[in-house]
Protein backbone atom coordinates (compact mmCIF):
# COMPACT_ATOMS: atom_id res chain seq x y z
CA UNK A 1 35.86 64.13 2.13
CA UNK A 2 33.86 67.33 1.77
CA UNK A 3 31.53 65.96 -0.31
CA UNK A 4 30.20 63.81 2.42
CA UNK A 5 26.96 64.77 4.21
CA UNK A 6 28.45 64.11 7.42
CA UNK A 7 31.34 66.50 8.79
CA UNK A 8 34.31 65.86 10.93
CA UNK A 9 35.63 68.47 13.30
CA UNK A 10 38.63 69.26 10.73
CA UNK A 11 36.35 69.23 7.43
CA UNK A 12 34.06 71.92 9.08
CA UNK A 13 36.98 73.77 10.35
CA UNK A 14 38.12 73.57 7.03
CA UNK A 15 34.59 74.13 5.41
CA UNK A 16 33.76 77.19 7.65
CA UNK A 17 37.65 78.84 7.45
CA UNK A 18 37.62 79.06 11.34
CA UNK A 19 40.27 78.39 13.42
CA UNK A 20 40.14 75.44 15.30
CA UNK A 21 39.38 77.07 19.14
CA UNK A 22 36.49 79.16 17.71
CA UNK A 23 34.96 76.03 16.49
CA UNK A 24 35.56 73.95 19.17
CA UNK A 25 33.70 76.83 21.60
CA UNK A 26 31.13 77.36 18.98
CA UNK A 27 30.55 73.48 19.23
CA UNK A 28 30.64 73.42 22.89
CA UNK A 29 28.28 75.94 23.67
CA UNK A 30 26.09 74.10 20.72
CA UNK A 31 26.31 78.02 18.66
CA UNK A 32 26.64 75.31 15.88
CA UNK A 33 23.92 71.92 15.77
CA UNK A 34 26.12 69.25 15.81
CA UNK A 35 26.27 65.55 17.37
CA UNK A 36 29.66 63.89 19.53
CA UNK A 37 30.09 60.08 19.28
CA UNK A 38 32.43 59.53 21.81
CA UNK A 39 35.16 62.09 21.82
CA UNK A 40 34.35 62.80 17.60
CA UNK A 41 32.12 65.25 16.44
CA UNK A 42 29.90 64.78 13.56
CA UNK A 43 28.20 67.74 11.75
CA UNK A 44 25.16 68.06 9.15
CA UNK A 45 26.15 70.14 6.31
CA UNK A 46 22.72 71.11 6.00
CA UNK A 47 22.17 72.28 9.44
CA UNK A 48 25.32 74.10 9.41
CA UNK A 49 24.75 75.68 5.77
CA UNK A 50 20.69 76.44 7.61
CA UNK A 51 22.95 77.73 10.71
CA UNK A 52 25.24 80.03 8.26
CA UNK A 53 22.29 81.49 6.44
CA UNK A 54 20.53 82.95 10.17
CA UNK A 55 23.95 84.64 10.78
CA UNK A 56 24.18 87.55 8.12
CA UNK A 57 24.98 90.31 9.27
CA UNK A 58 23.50 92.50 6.43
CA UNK A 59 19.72 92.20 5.53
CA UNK A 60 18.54 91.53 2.08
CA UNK A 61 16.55 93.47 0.26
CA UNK A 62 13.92 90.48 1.20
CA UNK A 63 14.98 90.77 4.85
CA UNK A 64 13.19 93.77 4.72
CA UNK A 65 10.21 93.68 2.58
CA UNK A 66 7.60 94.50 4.53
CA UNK A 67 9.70 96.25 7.18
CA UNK A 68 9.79 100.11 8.22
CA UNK A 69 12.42 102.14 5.93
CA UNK A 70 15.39 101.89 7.37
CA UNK A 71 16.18 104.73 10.18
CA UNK A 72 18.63 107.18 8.68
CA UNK A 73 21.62 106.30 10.88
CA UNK A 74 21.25 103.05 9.70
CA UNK A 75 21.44 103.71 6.21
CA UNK A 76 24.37 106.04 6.98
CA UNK A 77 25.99 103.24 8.88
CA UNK A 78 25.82 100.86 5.64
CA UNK A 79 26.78 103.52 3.31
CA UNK A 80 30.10 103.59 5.69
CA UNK A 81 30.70 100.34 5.88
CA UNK A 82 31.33 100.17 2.00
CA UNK A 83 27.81 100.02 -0.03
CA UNK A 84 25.74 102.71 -1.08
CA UNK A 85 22.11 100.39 -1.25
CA UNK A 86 21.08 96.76 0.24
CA UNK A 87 22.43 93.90 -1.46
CA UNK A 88 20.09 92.72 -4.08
CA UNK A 89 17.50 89.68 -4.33
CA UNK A 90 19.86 86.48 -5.91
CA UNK A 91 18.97 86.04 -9.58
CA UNK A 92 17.59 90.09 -9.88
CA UNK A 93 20.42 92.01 -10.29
């Protein structure tokens, strides 16, 4: 059951909408934290939810606070790929 803290290879297959030979190389090469007992594999949702949150692709607006402006080919880039500005701060928009 998903609501379980604990996943099984199929319930994070199922939880992440992957197909099942990314997965297995993704838990292989230990991309994703996860434990084997034997020939099962048993996944933290937590650690894979902390996982999921390191691999965005687009900063935040709080990705960059702080940070140098963005380089112009970079902000022409993102404009390209289908948004004008940074995603906004959850909860500020």
């Amino acid at each position: 059951m998903l609501s379980d803290r604990w996943l099984t290879f199929r319930e994070l297959m199922a939880y992440l909408k992957i197909g099942r030979s990314k997965l297995y190389k993704l838990l292989q090469e230990g991309t994703i934290p996860a434990s084997r007992i034997g020939k099962s594999w048993r996944i933290d949702r937590e650690e894979v939810d902390a996982w999921m949150k390191t691999q965005r692709a687009i900063p935040t607006r709080d990705d960059l606070e702080g940070e140098p402006p963005l380089e112009p080919e970079v902000l022409e880039l993102h404009s390209k790929a289908g948004s004008a500005s940074l995603p906004a701060k959850p909860g500020t928009e």
